[in-house]
PDB file of N, CA and C in Angstrom:
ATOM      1  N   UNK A   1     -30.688  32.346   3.008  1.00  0.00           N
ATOM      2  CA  UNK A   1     -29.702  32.831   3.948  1.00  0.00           C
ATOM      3  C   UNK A   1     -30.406  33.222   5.245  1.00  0.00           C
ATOM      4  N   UNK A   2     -29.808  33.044   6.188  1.00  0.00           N
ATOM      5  CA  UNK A   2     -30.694  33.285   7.600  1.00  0.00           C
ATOM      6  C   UNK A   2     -29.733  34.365   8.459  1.00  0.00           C
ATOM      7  N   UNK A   3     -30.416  34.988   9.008  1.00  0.00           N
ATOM      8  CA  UNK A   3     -29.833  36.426   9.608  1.00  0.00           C
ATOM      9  C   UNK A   3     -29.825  36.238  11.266  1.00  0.00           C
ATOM     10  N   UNK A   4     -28.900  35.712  10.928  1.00  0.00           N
ATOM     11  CA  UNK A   4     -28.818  35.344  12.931  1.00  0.00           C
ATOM     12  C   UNK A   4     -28.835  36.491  13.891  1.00  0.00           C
ATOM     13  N   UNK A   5     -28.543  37.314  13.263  1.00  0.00           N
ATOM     14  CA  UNK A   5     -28.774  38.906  14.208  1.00  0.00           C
ATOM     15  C   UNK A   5     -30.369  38.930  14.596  1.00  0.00           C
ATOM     16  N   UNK A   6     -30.907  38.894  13.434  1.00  0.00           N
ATOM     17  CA  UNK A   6     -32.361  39.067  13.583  1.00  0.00           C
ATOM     18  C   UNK A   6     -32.753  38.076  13.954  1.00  0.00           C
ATOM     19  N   UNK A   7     -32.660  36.787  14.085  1.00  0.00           N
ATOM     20  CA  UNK A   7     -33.235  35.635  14.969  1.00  0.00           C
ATOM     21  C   UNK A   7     -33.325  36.250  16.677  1.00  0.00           C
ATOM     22  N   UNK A   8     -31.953  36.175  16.425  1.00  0.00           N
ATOM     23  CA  UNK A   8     -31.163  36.679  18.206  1.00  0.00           C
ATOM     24  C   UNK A   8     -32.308  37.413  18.663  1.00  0.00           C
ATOM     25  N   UNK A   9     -32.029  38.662  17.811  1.00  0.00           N
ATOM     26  CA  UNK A   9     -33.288  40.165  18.054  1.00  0.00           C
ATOM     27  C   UNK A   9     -35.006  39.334  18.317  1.00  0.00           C
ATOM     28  N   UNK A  10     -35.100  38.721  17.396  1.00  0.00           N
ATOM     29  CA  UNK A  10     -36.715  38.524  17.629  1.00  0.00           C
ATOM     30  C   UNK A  10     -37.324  37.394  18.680  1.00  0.00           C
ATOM     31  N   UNK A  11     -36.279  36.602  18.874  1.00  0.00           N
ATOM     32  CA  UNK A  11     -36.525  35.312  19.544  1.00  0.00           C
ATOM     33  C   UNK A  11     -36.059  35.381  20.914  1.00  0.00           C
ATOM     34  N   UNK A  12     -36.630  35.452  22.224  1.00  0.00           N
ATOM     35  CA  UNK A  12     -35.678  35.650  23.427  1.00  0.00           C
ATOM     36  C   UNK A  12     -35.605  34.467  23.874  1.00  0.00           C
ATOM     37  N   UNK A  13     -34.765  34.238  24.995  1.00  0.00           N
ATOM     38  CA  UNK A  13     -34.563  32.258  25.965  1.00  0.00           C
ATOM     39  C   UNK A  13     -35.582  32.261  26.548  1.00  0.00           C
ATOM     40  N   UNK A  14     -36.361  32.706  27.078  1.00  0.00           N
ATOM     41  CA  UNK A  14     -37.315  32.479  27.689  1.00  0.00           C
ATOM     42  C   UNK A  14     -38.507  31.489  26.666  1.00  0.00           C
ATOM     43  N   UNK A  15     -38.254  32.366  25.529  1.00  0.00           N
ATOM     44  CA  UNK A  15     -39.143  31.821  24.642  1.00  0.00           C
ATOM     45  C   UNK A  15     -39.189  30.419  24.161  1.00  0.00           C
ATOM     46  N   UNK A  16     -37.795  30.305  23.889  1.00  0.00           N
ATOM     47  CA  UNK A  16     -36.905  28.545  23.262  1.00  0.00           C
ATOM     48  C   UNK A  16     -37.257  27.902  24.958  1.00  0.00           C
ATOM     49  N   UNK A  17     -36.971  28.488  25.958  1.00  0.00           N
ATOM     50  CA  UNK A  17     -37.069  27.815  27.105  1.00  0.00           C
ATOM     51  C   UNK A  17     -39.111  27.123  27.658  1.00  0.00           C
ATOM     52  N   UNK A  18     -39.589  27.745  27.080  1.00  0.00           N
ATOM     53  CA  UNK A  18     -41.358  27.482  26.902  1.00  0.00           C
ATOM     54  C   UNK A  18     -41.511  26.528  26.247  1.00  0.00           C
ATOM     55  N   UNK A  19     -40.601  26.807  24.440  1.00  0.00           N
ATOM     56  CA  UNK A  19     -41.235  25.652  23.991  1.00  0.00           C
ATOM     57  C   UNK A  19     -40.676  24.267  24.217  1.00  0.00           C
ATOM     58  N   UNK A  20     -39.132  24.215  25.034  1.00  0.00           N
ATOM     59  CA  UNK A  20     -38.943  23.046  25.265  1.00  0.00           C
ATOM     60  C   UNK A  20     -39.617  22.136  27.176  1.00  0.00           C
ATOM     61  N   UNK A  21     -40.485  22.951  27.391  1.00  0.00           N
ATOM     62  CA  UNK A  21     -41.089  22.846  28.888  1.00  0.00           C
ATOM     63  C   UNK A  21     -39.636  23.213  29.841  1.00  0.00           C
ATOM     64  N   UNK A  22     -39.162  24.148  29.855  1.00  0.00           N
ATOM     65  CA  UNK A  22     -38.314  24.126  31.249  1.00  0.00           C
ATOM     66  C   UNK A  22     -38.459  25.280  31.951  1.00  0.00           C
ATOM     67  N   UNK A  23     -39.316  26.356  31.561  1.00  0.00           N
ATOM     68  CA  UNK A  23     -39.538  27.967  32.695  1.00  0.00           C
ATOM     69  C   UNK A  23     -40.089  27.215  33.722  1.00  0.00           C
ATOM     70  N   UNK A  24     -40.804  25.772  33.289  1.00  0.00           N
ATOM     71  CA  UNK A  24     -41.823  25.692  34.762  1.00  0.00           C
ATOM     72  C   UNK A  24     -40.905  24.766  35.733  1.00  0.00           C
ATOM     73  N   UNK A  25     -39.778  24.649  35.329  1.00  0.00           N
ATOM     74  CA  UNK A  25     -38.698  23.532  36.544  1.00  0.00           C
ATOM     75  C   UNK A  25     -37.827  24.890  36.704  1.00  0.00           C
ATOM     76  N   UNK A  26     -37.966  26.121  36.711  1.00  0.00           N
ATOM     77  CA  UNK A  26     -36.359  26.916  37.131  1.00  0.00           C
ATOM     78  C   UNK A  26     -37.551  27.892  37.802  1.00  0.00           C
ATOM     79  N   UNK A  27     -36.819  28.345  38.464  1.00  0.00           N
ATOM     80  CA  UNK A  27     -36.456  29.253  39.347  1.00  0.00           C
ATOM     81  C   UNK A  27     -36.911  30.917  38.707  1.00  0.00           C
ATOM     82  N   UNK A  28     -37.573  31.866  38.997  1.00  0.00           N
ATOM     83  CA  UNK A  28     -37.302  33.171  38.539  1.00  0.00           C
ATOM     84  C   UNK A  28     -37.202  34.092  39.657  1.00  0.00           C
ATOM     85  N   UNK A  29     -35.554  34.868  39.403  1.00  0.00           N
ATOM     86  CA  UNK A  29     -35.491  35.965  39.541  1.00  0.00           C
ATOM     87  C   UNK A  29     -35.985  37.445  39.046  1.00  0.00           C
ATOM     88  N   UNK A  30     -35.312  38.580  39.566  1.00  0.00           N
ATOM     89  CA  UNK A  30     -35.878  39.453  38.939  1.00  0.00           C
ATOM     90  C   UNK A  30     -35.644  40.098  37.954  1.00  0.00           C
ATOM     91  N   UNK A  31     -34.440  39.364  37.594  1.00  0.00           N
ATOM     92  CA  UNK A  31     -33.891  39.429  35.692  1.00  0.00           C
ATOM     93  C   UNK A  31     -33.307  37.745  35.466  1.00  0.00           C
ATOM     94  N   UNK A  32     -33.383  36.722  36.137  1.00  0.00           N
ATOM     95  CA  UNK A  32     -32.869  35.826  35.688  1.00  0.00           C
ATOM     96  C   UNK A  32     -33.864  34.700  35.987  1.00  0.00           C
ATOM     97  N   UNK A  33     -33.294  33.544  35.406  1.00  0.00           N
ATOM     98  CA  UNK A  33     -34.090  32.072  35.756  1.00  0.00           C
ATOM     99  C   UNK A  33     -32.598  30.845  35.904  1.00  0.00           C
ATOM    100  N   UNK A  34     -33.317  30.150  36.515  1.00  0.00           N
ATOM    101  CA  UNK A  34     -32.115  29.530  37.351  1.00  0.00           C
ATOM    102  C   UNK A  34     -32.662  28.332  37.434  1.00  0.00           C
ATOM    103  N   UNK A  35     -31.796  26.813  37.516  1.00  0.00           N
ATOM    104  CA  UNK A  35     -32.327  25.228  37.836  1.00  0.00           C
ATOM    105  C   UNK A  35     -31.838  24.588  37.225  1.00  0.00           C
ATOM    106  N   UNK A  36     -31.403  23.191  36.915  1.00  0.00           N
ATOM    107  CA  UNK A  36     -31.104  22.610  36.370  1.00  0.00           C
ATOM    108  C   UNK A  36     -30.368  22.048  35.135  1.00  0.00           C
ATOM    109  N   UNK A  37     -29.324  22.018  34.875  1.00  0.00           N
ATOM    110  CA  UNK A  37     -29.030  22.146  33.053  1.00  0.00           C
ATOM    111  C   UNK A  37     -29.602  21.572  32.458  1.00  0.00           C
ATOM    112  N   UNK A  38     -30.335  21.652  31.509  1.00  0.00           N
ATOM    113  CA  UNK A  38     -31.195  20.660  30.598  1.00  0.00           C
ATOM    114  C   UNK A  38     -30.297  20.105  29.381  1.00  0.00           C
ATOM    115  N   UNK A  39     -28.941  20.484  29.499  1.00  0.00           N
ATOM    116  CA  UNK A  39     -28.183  20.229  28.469  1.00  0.00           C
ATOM    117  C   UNK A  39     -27.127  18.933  28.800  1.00  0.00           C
ATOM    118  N   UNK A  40     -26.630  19.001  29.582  1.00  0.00           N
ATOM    119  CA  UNK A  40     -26.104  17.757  30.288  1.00  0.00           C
ATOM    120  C   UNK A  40     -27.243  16.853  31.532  1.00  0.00           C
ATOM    121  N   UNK A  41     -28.400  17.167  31.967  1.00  0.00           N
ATOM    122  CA  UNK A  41     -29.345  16.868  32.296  1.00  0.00           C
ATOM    123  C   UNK A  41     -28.599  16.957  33.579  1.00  0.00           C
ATOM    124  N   UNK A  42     -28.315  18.132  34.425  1.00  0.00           N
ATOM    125  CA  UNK A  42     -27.435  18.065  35.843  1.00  0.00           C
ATOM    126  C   UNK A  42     -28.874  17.839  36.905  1.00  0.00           C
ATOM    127  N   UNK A  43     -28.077  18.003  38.026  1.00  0.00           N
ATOM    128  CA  UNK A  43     -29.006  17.732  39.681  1.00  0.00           C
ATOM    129  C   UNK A  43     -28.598  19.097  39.972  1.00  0.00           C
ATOM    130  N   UNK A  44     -28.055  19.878  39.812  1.00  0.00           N
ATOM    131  CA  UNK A  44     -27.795  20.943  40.965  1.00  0.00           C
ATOM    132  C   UNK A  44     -28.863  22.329  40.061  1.00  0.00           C
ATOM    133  N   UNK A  45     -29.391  22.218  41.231  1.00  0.00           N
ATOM    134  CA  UNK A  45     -31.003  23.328  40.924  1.00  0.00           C
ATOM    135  C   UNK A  45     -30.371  24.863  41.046  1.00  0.00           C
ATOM    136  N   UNK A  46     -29.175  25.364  40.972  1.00  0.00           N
ATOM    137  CA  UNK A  46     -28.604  26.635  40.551  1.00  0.00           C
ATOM    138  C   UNK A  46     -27.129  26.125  39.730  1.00  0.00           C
ATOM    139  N   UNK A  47     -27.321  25.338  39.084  1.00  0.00           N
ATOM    140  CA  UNK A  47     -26.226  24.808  38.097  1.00  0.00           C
ATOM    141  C   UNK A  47     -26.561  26.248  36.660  1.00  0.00           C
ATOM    142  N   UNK A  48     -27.735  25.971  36.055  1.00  0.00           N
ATOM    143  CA  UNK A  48     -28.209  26.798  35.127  1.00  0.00           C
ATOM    144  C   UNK A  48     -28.300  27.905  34.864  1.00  0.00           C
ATOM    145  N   UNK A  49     -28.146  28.939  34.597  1.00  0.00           N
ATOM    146  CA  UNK A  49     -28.300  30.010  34.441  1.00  0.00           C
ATOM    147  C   UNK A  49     -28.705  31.262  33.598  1.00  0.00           C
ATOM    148  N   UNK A  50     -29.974  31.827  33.902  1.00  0.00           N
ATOM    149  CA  UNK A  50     -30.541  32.509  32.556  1.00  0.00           C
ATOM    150  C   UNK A  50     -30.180  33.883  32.571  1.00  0.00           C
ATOM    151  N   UNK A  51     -29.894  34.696  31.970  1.00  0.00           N
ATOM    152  CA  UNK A  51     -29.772  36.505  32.158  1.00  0.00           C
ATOM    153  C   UNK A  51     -30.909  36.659  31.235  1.00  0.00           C
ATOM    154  N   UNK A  52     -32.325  37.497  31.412  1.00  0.00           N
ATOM    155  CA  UNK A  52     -33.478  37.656  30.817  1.00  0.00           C
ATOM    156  C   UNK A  52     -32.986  39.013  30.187  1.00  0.00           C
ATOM    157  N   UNK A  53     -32.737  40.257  30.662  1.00  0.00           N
ATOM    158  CA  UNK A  53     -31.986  40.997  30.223  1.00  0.00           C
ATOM    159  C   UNK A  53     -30.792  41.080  29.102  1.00  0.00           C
ATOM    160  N   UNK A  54     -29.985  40.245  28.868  1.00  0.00           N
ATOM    161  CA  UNK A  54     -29.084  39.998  28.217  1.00  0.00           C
ATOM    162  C   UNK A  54     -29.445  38.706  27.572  1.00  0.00           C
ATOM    163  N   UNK A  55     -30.331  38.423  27.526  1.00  0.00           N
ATOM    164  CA  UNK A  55     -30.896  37.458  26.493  1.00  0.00           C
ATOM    165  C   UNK A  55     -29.588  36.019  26.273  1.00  0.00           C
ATOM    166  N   UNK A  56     -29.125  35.794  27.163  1.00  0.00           N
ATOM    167  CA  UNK A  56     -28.046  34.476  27.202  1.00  0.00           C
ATOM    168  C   UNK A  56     -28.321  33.768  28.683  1.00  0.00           C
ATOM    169  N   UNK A  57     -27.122  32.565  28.708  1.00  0.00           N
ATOM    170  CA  UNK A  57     -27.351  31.424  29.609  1.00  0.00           C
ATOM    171  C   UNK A  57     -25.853  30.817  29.875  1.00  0.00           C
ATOM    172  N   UNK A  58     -25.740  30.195  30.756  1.00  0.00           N
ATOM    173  CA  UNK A  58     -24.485  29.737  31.705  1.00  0.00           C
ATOM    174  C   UNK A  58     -24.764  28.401  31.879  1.00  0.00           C
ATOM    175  N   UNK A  59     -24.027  27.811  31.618  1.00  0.00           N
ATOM    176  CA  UNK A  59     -24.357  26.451  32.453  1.00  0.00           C
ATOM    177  C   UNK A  59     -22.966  26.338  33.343  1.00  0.00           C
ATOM    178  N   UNK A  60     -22.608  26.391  35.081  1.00  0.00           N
ATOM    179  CA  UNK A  60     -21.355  26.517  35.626  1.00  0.00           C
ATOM    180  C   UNK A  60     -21.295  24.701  36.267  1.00  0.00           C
ATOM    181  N   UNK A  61     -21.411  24.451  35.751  1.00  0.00           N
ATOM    182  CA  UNK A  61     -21.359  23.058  35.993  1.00  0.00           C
ATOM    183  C   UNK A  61     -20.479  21.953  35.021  1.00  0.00           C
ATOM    184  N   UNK A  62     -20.778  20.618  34.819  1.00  0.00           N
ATOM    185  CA  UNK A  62     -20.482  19.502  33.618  1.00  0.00           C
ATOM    186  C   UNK A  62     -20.038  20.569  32.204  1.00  0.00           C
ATOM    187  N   UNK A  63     -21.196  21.245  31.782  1.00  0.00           N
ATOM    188  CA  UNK A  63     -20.989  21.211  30.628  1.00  0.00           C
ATOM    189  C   UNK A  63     -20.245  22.260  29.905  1.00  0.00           C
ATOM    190  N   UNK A  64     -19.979  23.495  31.281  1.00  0.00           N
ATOM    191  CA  UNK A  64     -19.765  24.576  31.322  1.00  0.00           C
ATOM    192  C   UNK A  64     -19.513  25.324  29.384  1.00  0.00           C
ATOM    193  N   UNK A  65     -20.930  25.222  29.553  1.00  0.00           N
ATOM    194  CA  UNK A  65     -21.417  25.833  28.065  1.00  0.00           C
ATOM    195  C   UNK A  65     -22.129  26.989  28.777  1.00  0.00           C
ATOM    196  N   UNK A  66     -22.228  27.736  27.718  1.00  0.00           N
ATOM    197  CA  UNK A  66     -23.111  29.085  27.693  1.00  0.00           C
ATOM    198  C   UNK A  66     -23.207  30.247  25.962  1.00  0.00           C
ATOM    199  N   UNK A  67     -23.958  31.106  26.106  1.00  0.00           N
ATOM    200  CA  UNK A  67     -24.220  31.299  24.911  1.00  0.00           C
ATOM    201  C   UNK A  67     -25.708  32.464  24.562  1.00  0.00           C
ATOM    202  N   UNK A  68     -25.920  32.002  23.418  1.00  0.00           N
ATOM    203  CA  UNK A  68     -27.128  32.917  22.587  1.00  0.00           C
ATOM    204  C   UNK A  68     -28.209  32.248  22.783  1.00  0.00           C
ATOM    205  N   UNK A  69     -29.368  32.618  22.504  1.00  0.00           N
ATOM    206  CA  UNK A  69     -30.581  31.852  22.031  1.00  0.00           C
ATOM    207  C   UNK A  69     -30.177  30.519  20.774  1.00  0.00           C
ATOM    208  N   UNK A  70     -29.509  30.740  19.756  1.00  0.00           N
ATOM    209  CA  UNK A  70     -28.761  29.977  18.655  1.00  0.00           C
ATOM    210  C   UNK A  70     -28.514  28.856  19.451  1.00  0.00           C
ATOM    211  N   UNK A  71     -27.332  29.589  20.414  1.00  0.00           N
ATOM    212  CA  UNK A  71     -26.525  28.851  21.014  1.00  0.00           C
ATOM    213  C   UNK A  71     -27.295  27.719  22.010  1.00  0.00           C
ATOM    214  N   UNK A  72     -27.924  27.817  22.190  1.00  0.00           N
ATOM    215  CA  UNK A  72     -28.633  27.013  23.170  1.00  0.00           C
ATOM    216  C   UNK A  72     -29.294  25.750  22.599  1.00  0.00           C
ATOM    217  N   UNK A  73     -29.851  25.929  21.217  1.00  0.00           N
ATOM    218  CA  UNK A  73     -30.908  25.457  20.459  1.00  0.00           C
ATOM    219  C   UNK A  73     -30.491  24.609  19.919  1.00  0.00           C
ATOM    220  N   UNK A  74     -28.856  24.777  19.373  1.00  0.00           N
ATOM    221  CA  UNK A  74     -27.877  24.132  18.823  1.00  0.00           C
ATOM    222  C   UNK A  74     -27.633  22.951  19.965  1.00  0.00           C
ATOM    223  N   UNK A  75     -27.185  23.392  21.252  1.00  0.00           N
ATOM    224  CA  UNK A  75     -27.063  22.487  22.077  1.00  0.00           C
ATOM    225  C   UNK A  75     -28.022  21.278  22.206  1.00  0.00           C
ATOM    226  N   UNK A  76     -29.131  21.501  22.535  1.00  0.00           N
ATOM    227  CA  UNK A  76     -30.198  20.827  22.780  1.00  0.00           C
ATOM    228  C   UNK A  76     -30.265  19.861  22.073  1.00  0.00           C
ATOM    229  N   UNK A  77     -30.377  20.319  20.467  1.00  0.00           N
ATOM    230  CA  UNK A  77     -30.541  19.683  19.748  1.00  0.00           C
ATOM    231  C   UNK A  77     -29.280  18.892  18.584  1.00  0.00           C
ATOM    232  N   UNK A  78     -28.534  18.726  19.283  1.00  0.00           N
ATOM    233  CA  UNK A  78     -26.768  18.399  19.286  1.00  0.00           C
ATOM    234  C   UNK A  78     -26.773  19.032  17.739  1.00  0.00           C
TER     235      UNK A  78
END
């Protein structure tokens, strides 16, 4: 059984965002990261959206998804 609370808790986006190479194509603010959707593979370099603080993501564009760390991982990886 897997405890998605405690995934959530231990795992932040930044982290899932390292191991799939994309912190080094976005943007950092001073609580967020910003660039590209890697999920619909968009052009608009503030399409994306990270909250580092709140540990979630936006995409306001195509795919207009957003979500958890889960949530993201799931995406990616359909």
């Amino acid at each position: 059984l897997v405890d998605f609370a405690a995934v959530k808790a231990a795992v932040t986006l930044e982290q899932v965002l390292d191991h799939y190479g994309l912190t080094s194509q976005m943007k950092r603010g001073s609580d967020s990261l910003c660039g590209k959707c890697p999920i619909h593979k968009g052009e608009n370099p503030t399409e994306f959206r990270v909250s580092l603080s709140k540990n979630c993501w936006n995409c306001f564009s195509s795919c207009h998804c957003g979500g958890n760390v889960i949530d993201f991982v799931a995406k990616m990886e359909n």
